[in-house]
C-alpha atoms as a PDB file:
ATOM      1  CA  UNK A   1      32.351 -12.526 -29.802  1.00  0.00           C
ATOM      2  CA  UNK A   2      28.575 -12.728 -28.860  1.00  0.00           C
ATOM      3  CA  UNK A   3      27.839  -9.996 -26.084  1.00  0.00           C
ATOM      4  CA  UNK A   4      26.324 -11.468 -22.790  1.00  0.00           C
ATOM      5  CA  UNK A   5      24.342  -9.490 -20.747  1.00  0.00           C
ATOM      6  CA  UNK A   6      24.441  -8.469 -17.022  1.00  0.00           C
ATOM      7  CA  UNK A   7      21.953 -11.021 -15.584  1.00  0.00           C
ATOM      8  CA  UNK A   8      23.887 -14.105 -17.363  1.00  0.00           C
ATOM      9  CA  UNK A   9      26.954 -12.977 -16.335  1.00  0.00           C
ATOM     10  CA  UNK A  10      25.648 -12.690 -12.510  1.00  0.00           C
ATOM     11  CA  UNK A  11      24.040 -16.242 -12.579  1.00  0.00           C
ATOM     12  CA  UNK A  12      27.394 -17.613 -14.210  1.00  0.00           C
ATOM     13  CA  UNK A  13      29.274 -15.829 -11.167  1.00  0.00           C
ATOM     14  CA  UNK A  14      27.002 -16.857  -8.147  1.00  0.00           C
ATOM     15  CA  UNK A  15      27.597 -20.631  -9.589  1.00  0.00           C
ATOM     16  CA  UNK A  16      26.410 -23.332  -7.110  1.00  0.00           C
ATOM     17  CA  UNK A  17      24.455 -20.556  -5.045  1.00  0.00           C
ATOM     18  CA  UNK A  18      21.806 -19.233  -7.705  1.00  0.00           C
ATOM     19  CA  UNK A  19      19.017 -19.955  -6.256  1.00  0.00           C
ATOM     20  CA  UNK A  20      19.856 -17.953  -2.892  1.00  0.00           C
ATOM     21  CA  UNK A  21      21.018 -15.039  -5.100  1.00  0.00           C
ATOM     22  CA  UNK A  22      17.679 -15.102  -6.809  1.00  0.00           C
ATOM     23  CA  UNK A  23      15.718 -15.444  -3.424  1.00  0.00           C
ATOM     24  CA  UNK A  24      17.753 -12.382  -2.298  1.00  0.00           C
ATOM     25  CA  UNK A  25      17.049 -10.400  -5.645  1.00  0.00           C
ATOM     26  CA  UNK A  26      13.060 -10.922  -5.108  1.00  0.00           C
ATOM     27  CA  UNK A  27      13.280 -10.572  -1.587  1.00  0.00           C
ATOM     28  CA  UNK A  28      15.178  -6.706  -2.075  1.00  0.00           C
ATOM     29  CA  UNK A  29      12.813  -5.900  -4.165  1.00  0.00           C
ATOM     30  CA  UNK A  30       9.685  -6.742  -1.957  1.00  0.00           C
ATOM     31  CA  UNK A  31      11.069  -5.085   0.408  1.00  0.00           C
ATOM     32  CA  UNK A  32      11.150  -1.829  -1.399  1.00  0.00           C
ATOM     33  CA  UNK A  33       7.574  -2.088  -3.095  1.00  0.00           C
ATOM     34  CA  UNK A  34       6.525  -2.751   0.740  1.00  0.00           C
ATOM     35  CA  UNK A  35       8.423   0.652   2.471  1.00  0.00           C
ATOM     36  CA  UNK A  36       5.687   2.269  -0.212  1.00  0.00           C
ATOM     37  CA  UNK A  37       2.982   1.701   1.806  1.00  0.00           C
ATOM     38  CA  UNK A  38       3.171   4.048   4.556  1.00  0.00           C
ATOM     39  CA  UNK A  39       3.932   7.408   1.950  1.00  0.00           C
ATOM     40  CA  UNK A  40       0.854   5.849   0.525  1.00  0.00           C
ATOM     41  CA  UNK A  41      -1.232   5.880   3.837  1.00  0.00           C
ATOM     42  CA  UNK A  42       0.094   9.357   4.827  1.00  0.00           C
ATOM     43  CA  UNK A  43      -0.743  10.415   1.057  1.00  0.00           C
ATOM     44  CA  UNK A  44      -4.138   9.489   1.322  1.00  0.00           C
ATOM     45  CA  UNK A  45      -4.876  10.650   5.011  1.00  0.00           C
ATOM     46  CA  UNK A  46      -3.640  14.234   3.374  1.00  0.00           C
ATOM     47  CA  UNK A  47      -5.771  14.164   0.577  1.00  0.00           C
ATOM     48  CA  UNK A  48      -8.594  13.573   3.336  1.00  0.00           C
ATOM     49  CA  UNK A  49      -7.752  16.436   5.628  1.00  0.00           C
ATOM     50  CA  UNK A  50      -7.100  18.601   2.436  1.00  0.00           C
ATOM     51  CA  UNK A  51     -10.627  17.863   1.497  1.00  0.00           C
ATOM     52  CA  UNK A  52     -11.626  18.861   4.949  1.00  0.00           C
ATOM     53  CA  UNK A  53     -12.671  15.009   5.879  1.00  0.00           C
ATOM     54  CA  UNK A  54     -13.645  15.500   9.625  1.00  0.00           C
ATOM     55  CA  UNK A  55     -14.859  11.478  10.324  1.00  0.00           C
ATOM     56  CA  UNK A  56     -12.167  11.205  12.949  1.00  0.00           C
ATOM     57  CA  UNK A  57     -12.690   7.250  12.679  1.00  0.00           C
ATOM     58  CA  UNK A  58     -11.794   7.489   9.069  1.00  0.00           C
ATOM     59  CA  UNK A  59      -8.045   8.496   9.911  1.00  0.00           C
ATOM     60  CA  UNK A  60      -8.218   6.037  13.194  1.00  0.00           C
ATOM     61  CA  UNK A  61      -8.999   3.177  10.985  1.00  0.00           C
ATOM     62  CA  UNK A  62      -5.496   3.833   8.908  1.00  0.00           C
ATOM     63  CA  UNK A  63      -3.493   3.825  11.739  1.00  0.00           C
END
């Protein structure tokens, strides 16, 4: 017996409704590579004031 793997077995359950499975799949994971982007604008406003950045328009601008 041949051994299927995860993904084939979801697409074989979701049956007529693939395609919205899918779209919710890419969707999820957009939405998590997106919630990254604040850590990454607080992360880089730190690294400013740690490096004693005092252009108070440079830290205006990210917010």
């Amino acid at each position: 017996m041949k051994h299927r793997s995860t993904f084939s077995w979801l697409l074989e359950f979701t049956g007529r409704k693939k395609s919205n499975f899918i779209w919710s799949v890419i969707l999820a994971v957009l939405g998590v590579a997106t919630s990254f982007i604040p850590y990454m604008i607080i992360a880089d406003i730190v690294k400013n004031l740690l490096s004693q950045n005092s252009d108070w328009n440079y830290y205006l601008k990210k917010v």
